[in-house]
PDB file of N, CA and C in Angstrom:
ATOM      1  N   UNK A   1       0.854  -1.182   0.000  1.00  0.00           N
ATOM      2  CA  UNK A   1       0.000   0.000   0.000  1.00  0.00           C
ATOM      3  C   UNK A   1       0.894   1.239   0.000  1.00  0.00           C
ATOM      4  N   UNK A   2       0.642   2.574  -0.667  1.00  0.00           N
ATOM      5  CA  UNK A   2       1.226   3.318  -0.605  1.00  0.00           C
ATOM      6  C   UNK A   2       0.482   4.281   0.442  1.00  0.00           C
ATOM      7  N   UNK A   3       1.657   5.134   0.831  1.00  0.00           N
ATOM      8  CA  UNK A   3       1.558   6.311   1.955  1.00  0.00           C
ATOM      9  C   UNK A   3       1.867   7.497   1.750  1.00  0.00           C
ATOM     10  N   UNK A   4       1.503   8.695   1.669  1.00  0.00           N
ATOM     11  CA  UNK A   4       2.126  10.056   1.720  1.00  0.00           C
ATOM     12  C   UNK A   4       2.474  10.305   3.208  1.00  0.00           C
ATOM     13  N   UNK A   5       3.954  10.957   3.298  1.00  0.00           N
ATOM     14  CA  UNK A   5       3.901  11.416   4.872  1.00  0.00           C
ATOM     15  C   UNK A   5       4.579  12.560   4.578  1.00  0.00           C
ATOM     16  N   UNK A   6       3.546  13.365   4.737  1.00  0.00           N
ATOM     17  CA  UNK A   6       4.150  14.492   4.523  1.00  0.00           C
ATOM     18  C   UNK A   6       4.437  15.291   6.303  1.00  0.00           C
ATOM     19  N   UNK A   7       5.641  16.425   5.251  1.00  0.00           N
ATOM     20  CA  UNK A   7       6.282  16.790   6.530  1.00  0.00           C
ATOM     21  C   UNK A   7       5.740  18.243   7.012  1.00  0.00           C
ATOM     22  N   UNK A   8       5.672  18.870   7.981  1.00  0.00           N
ATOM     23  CA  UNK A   8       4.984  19.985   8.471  1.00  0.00           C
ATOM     24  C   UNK A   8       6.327  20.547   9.643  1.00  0.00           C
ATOM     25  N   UNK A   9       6.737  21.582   9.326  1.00  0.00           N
ATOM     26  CA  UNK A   9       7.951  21.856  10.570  1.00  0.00           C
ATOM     27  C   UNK A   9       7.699  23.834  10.256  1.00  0.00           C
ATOM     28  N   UNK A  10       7.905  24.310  10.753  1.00  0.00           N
ATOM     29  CA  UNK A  10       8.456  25.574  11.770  1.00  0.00           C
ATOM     30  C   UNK A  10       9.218  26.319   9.926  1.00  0.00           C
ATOM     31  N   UNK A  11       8.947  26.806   8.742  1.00  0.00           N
ATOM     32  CA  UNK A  11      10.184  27.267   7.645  1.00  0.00           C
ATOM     33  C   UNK A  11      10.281  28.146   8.183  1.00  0.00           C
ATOM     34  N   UNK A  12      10.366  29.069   9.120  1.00  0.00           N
ATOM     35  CA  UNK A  12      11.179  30.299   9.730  1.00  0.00           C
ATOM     36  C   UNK A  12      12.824  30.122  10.153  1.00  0.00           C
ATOM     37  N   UNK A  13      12.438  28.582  10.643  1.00  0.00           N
ATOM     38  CA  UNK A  13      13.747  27.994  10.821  1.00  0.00           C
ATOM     39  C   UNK A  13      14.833  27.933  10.246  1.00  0.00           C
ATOM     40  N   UNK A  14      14.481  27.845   8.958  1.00  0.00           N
ATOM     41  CA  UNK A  14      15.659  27.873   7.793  1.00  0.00           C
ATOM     42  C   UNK A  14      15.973  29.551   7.141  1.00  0.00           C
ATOM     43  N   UNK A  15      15.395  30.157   7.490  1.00  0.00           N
ATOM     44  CA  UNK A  15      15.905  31.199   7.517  1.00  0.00           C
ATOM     45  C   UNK A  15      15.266  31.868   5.849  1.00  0.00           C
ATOM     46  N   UNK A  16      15.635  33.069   5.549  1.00  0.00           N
ATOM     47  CA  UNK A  16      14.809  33.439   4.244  1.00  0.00           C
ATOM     48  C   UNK A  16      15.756  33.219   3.083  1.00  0.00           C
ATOM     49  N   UNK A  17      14.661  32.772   2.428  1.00  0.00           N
ATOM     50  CA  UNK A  17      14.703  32.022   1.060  1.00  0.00           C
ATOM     51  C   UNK A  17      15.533  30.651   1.039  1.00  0.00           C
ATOM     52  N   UNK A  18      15.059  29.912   2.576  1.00  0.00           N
ATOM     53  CA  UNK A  18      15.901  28.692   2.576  1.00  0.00           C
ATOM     54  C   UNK A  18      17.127  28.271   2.530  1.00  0.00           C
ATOM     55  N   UNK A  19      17.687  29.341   2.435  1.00  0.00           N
ATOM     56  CA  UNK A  19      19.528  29.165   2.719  1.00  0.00           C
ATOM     57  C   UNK A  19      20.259  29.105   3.572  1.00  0.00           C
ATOM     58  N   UNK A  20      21.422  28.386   3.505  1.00  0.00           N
ATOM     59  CA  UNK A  20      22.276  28.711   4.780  1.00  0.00           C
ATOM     60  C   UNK A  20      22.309  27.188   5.452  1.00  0.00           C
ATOM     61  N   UNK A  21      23.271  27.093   6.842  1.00  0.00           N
ATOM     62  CA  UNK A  21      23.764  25.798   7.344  1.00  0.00           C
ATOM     63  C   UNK A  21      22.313  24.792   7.761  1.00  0.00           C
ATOM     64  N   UNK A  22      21.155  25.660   7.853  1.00  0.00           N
ATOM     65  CA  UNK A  22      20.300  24.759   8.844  1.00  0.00           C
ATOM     66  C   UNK A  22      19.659  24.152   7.414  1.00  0.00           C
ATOM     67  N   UNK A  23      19.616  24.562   6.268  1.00  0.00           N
ATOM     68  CA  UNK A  23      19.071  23.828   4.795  1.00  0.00           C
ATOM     69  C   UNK A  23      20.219  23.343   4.669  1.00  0.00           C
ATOM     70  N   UNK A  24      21.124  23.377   4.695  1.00  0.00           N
ATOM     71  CA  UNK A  24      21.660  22.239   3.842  1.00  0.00           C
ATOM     72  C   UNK A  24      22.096  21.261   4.860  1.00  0.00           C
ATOM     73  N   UNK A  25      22.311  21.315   5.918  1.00  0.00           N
ATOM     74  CA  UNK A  25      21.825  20.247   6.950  1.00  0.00           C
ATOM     75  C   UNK A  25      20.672  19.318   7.030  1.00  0.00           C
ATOM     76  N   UNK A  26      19.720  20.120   6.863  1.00  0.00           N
ATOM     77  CA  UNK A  26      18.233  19.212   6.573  1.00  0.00           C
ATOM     78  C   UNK A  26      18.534  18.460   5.491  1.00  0.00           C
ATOM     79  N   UNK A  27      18.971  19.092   4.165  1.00  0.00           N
ATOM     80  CA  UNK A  27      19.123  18.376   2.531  1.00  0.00           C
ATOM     81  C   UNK A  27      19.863  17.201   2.981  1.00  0.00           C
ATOM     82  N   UNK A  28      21.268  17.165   3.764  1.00  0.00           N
ATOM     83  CA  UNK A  28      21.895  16.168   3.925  1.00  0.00           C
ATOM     84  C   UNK A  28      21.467  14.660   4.557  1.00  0.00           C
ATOM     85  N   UNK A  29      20.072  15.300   5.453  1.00  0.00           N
ATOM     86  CA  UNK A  29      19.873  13.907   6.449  1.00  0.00           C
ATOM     87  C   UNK A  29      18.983  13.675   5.295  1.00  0.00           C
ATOM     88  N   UNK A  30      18.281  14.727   5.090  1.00  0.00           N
ATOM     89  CA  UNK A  30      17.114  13.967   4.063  1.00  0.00           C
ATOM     90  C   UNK A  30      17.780  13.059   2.659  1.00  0.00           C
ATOM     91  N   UNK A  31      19.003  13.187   2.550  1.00  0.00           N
ATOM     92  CA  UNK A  31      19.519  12.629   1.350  1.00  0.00           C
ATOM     93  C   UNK A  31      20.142  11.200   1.411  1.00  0.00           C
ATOM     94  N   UNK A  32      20.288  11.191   3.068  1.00  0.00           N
ATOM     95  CA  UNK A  32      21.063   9.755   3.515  1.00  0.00           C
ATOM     96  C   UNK A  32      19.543   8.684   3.995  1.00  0.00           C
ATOM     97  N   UNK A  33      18.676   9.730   4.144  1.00  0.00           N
ATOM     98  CA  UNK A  33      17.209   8.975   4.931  1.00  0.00           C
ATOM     99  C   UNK A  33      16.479   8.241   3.303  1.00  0.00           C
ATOM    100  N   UNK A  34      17.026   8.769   2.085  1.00  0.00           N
ATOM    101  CA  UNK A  34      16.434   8.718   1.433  1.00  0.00           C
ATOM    102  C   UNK A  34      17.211   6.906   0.324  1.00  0.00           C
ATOM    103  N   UNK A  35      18.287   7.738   0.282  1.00  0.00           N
ATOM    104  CA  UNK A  35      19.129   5.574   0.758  1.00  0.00           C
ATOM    105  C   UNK A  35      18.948   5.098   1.612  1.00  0.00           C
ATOM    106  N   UNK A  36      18.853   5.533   2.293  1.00  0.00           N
ATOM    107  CA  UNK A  36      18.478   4.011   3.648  1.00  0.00           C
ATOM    108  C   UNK A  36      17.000   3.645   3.015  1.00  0.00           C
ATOM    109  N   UNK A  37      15.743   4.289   2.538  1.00  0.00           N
ATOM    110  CA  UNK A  37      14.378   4.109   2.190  1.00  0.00           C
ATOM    111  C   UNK A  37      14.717   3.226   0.897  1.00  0.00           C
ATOM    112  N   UNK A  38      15.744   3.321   0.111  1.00  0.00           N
ATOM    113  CA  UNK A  38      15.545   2.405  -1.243  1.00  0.00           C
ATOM    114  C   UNK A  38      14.367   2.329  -1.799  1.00  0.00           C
ATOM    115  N   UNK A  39      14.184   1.541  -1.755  1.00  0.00           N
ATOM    116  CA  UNK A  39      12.728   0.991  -3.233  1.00  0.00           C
ATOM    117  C   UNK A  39      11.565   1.337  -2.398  1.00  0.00           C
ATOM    118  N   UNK A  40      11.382   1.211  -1.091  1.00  0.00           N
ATOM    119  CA  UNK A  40      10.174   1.593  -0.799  1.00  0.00           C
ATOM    120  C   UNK A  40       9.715   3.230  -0.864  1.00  0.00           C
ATOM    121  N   UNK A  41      10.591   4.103  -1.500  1.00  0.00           N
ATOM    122  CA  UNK A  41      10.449   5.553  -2.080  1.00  0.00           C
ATOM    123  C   UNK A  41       9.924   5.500  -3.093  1.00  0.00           C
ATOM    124  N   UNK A  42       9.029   5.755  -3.116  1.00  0.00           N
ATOM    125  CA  UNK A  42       8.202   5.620  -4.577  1.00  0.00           C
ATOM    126  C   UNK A  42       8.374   7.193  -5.146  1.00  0.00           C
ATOM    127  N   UNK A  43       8.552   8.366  -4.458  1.00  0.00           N
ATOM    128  CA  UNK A  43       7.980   9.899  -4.976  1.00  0.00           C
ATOM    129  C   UNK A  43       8.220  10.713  -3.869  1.00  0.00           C
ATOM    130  N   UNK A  44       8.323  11.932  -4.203  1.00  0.00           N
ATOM    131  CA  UNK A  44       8.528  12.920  -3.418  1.00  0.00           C
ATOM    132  C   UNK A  44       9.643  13.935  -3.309  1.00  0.00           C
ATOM    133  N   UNK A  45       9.334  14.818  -2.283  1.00  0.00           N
ATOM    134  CA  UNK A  45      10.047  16.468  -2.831  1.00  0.00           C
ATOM    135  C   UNK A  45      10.261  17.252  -1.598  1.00  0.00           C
ATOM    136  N   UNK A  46      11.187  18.006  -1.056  1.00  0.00           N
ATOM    137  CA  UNK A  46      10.484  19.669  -0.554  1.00  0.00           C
ATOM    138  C   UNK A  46       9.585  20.317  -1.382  1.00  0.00           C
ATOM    139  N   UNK A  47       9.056  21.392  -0.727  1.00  0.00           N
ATOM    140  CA  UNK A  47       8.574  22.046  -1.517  1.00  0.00           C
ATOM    141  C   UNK A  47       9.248  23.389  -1.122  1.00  0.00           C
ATOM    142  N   UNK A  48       9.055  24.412  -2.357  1.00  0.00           N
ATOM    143  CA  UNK A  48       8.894  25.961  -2.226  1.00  0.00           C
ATOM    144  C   UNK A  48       8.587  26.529  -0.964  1.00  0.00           C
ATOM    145  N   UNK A  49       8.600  27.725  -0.336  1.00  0.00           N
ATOM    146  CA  UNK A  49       8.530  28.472   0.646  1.00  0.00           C
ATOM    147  C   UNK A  49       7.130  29.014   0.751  1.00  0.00           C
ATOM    148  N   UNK A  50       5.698  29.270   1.672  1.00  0.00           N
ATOM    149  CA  UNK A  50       4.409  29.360   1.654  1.00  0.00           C
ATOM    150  C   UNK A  50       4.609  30.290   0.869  1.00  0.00           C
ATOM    151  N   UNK A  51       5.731  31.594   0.864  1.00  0.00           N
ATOM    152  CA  UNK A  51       5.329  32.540   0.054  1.00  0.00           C
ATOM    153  C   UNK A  51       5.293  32.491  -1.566  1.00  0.00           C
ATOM    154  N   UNK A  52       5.471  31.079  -1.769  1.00  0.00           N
ATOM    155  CA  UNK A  52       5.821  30.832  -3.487  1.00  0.00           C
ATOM    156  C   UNK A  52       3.977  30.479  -3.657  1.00  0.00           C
ATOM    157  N   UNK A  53       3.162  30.178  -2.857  1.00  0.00           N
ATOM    158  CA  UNK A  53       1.675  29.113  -2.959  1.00  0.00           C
ATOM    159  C   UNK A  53       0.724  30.399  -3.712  1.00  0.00           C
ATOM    160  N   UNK A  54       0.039  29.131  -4.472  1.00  0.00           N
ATOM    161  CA  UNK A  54      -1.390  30.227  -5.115  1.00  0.00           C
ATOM    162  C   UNK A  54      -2.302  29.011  -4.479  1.00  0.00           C
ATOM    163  N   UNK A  55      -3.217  29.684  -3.681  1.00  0.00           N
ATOM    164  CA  UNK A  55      -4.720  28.608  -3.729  1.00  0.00           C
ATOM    165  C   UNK A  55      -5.906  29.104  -4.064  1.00  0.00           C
ATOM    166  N   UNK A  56      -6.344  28.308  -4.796  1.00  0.00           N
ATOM    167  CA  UNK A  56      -7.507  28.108  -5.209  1.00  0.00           C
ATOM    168  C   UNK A  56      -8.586  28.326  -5.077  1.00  0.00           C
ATOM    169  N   UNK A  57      -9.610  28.909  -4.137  1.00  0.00           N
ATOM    170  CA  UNK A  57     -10.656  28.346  -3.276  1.00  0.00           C
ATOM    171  C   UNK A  57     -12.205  28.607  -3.802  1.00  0.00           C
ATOM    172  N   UNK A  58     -12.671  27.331  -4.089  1.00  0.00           N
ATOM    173  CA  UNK A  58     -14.266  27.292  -4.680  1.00  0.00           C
ATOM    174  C   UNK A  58     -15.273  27.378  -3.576  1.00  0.00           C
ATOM    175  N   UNK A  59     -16.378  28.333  -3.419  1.00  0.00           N
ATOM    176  CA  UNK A  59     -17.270  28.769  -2.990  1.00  0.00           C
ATOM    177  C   UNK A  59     -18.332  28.952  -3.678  1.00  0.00           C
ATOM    178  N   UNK A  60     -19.753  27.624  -3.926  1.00  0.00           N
ATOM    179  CA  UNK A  60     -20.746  27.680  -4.397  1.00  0.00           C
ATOM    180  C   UNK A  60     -20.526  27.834  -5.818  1.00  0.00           C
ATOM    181  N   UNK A  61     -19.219  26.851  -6.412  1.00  0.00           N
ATOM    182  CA  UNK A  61     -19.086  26.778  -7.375  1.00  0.00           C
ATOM    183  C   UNK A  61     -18.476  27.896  -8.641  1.00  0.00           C
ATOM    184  N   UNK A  62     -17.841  29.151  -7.254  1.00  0.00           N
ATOM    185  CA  UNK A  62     -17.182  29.853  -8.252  1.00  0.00           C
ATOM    186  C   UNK A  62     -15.418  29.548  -7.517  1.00  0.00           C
ATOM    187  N   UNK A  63     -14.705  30.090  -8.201  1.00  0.00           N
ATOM    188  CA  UNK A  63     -13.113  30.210  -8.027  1.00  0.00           C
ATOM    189  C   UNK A  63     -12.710  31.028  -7.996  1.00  0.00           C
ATOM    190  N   UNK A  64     -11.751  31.151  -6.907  1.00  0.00           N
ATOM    191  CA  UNK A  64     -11.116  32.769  -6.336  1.00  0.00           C
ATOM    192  C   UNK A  64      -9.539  32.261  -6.121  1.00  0.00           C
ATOM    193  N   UNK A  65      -8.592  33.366  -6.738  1.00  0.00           N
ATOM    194  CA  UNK A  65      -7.148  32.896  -6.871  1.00  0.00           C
ATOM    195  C   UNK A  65      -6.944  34.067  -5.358  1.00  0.00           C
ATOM    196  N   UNK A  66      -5.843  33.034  -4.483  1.00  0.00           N
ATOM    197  CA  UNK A  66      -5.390  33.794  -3.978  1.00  0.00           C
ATOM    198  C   UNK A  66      -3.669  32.961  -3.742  1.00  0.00           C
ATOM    199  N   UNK A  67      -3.137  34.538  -2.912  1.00  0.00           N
ATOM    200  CA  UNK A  67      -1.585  34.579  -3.150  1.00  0.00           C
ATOM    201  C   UNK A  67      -1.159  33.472  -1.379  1.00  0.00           C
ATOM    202  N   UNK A  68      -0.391  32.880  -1.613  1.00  0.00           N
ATOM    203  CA  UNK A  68      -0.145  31.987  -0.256  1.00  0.00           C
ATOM    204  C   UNK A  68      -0.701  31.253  -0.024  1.00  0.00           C
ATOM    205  N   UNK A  69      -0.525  30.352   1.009  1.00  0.00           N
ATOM    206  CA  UNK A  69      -1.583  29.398   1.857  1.00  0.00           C
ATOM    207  C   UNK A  69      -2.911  29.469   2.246  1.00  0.00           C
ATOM    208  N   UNK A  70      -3.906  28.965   2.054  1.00  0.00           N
ATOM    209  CA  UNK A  70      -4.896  29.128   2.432  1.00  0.00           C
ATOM    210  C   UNK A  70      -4.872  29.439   4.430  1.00  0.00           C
ATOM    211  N   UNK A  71      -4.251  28.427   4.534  1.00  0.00           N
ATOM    212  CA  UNK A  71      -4.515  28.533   6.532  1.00  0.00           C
ATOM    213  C   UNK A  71      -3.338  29.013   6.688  1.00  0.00           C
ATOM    214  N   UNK A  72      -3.453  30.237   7.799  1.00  0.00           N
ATOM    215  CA  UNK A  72      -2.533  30.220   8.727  1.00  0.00           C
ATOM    216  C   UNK A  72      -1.685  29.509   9.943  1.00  0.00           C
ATOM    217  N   UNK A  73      -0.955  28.666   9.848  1.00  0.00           N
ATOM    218  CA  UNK A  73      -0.132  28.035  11.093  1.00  0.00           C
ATOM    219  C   UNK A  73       1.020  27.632  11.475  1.00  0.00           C
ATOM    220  N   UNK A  74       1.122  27.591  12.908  1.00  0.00           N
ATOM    221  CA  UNK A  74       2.368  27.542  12.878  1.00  0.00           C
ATOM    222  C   UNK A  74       3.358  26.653  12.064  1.00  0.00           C
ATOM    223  N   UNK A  75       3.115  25.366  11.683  1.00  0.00           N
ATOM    224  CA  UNK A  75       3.633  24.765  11.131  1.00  0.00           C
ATOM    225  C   UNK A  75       3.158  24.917   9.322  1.00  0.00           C
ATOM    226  N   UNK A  76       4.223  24.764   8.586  1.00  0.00           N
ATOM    227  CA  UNK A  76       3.968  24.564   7.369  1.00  0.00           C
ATOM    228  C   UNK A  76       4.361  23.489   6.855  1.00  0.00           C
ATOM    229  N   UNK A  77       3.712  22.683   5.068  1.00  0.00           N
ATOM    230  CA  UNK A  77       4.040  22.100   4.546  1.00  0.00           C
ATOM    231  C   UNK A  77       5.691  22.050   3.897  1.00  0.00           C
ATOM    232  N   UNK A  78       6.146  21.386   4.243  1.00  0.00           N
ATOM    233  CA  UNK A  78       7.346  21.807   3.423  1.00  0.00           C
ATOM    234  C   UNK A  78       7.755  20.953   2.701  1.00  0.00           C
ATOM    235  N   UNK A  79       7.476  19.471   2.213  1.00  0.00           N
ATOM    236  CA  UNK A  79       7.890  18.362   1.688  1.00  0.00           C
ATOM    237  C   UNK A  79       7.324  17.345   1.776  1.00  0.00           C
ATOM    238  N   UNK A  80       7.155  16.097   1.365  1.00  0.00           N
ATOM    239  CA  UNK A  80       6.516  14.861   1.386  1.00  0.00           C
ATOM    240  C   UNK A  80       7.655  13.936   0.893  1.00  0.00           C
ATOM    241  N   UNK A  81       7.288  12.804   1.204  1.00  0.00           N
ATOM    242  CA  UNK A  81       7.590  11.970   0.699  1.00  0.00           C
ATOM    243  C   UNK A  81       6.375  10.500   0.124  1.00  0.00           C
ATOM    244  N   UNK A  82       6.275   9.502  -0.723  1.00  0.00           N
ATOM    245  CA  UNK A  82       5.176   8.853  -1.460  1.00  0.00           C
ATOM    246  C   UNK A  82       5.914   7.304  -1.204  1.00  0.00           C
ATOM    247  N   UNK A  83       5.502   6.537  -0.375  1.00  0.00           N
ATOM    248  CA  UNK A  83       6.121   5.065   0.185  1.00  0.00           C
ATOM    249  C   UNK A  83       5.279   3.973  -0.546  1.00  0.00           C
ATOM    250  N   UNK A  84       6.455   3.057   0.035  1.00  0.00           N
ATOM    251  CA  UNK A  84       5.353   1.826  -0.108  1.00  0.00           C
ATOM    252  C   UNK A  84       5.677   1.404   0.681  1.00  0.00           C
ATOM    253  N   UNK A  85       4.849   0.632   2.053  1.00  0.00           N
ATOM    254  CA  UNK A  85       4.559   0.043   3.331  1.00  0.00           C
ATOM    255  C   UNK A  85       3.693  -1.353   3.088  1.00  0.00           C
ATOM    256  N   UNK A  86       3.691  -2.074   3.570  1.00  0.00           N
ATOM    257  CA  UNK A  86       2.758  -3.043   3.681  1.00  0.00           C
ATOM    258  C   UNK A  86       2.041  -2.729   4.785  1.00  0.00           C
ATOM    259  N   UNK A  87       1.707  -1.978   5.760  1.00  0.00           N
ATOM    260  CA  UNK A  87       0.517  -1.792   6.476  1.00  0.00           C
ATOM    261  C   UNK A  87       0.916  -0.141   7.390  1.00  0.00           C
ATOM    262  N   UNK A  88       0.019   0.151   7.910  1.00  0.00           N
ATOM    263  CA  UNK A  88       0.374   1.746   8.782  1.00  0.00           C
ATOM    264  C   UNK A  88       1.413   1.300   9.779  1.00  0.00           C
ATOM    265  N   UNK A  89       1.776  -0.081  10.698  1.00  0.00           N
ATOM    266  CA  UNK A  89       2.518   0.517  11.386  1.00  0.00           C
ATOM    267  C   UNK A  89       3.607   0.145  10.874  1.00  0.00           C
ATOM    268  N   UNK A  90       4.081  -0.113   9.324  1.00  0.00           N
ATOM    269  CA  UNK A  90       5.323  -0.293   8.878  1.00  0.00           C
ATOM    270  C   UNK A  90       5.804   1.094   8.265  1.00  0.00           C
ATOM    271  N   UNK A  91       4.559   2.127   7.739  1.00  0.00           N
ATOM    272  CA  UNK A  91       4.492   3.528   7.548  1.00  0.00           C
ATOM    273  C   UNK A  91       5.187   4.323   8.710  1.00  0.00           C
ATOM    274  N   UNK A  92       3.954   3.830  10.052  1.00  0.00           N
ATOM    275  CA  UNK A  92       4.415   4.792  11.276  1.00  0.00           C
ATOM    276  C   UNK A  92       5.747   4.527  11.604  1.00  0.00           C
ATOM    277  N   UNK A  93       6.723   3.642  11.244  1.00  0.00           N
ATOM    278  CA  UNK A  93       8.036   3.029  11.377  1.00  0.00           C
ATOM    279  C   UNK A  93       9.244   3.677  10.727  1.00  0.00           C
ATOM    280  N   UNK A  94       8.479   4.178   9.545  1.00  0.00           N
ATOM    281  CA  UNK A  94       9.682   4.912   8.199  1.00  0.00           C
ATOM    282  C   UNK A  94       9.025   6.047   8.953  1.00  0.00           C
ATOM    283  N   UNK A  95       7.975   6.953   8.904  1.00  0.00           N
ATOM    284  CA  UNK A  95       7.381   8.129   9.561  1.00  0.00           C
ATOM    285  C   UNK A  95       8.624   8.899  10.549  1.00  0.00           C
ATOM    286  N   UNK A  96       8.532   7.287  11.207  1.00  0.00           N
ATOM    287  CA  UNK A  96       9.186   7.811  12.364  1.00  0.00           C
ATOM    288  C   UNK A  96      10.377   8.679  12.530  1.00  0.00           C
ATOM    289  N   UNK A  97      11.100   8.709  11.194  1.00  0.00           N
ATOM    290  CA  UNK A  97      13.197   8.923  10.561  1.00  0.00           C
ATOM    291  C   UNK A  97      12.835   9.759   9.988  1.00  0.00           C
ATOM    292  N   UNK A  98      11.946   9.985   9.052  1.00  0.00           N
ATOM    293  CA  UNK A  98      11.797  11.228   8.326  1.00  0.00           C
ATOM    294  C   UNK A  98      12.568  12.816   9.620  1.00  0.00           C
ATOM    295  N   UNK A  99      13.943  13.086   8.671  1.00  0.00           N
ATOM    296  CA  UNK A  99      14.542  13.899   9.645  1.00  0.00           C
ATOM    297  C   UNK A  99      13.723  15.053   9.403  1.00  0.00           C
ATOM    298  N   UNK A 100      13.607  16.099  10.609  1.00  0.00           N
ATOM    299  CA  UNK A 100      13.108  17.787  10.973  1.00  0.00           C
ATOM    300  C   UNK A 100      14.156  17.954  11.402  1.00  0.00           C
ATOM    301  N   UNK A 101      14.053  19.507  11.309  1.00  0.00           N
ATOM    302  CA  UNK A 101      15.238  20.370  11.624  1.00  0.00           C
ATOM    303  C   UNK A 101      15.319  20.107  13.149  1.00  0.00           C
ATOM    304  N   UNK A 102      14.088  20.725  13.808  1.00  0.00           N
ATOM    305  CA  UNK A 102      13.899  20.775  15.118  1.00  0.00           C
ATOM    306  C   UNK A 102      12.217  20.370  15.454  1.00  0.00           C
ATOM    307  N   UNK A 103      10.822  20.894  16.164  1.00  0.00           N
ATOM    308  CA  UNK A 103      10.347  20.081  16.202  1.00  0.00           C
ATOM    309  C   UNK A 103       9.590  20.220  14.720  1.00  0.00           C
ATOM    310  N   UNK A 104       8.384  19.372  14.856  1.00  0.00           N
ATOM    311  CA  UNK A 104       7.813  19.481  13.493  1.00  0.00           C
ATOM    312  C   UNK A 104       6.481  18.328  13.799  1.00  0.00           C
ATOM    313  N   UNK A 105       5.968  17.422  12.456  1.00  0.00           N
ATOM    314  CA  UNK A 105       4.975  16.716  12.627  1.00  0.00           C
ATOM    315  C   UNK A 105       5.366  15.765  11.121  1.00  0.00           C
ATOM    316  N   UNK A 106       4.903  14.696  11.273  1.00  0.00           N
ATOM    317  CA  UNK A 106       4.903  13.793   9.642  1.00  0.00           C
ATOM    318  C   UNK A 106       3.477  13.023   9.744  1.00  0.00           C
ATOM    319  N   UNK A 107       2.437  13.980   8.488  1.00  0.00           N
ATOM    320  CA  UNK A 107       1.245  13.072   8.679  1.00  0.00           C
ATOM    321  C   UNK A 107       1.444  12.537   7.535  1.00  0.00           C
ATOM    322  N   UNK A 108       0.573  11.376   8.039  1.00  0.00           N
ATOM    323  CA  UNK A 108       0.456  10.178   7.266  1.00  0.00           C
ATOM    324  C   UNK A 108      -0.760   9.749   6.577  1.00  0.00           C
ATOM    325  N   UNK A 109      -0.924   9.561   5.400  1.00  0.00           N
ATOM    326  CA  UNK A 109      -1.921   9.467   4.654  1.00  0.00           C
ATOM    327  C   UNK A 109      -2.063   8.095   3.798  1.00  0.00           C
ATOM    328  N   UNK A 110      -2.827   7.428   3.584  1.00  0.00           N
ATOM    329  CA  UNK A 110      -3.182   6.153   2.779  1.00  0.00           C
ATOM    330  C   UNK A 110      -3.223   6.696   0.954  1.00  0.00           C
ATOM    331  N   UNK A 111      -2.754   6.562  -0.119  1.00  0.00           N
ATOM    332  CA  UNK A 111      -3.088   6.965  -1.215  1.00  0.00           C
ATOM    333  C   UNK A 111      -4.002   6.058  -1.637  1.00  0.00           C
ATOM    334  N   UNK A 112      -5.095   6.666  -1.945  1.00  0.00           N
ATOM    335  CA  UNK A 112      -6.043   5.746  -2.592  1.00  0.00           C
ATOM    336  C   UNK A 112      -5.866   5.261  -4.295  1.00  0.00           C
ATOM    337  N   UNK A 113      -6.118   4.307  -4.411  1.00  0.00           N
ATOM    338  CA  UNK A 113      -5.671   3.711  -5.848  1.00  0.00           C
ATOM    339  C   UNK A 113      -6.664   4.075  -7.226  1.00  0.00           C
ATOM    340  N   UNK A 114      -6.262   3.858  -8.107  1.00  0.00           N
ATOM    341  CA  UNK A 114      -7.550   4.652  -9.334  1.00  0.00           C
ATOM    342  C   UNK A 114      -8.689   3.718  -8.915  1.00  0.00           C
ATOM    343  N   UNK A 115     -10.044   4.661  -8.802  1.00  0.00           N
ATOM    344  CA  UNK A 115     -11.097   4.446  -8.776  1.00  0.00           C
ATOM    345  C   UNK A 115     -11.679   3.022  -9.228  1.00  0.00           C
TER     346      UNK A 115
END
């Protein structure tokens, strides 16, 4: 079964426009976490900084562009990764290594398969 676990941490942390020792520290664990994962890595990325986001948002069937994140919080999206697990607590297991800078969150999601 595949899993998204995506990552949610603090990007103030890394400082503006993502540069500097505490990113390329993160890049590094994430690059050794990402051999140790082998084949069960199916996909996945950082992403851009909230201030790069356009969302979307439909209301009664119309569409309104706006600049950033829809929600405000403390934590942001900043990356995912797309697994393959044979059940959640072999997910909650890899979940678990997914390196953060400092604290953060990795939710975990089931991908549902084509319809």
């Amino acid at each position: 079964m595949q899993y998204a676990l995506l990552i949610y941490e603090d990007e103030t942390l890394y400082g503006p426009g993502k540069k500097g020792p505490a990113i390329q520290d993160i890049v590094s664990r994430h690059m050794a976490f990402n051999r140790e994962l082998g084949a069960k890595r199916v996909g996945g990325s950082g992403l851009a900084a909230t201030s790069s986001a356009t969302t979307i948002r439909t209301t009664r069937g119309k569409h309104s562009v706006h600049d950033g994140p829809f929600a405000e919080a403390k934590e942001q999206l900043g990356g995912f990764y797309l697994i393959e697990a044979k059940d959640l607590d072999e997910a909650i297991a890899i979940a678990k290594q997914v390196p953060v800078l400092q604290d953060g969150s990795i939710e975990i999601r089931p991908v549902l398969g084509p319809g």
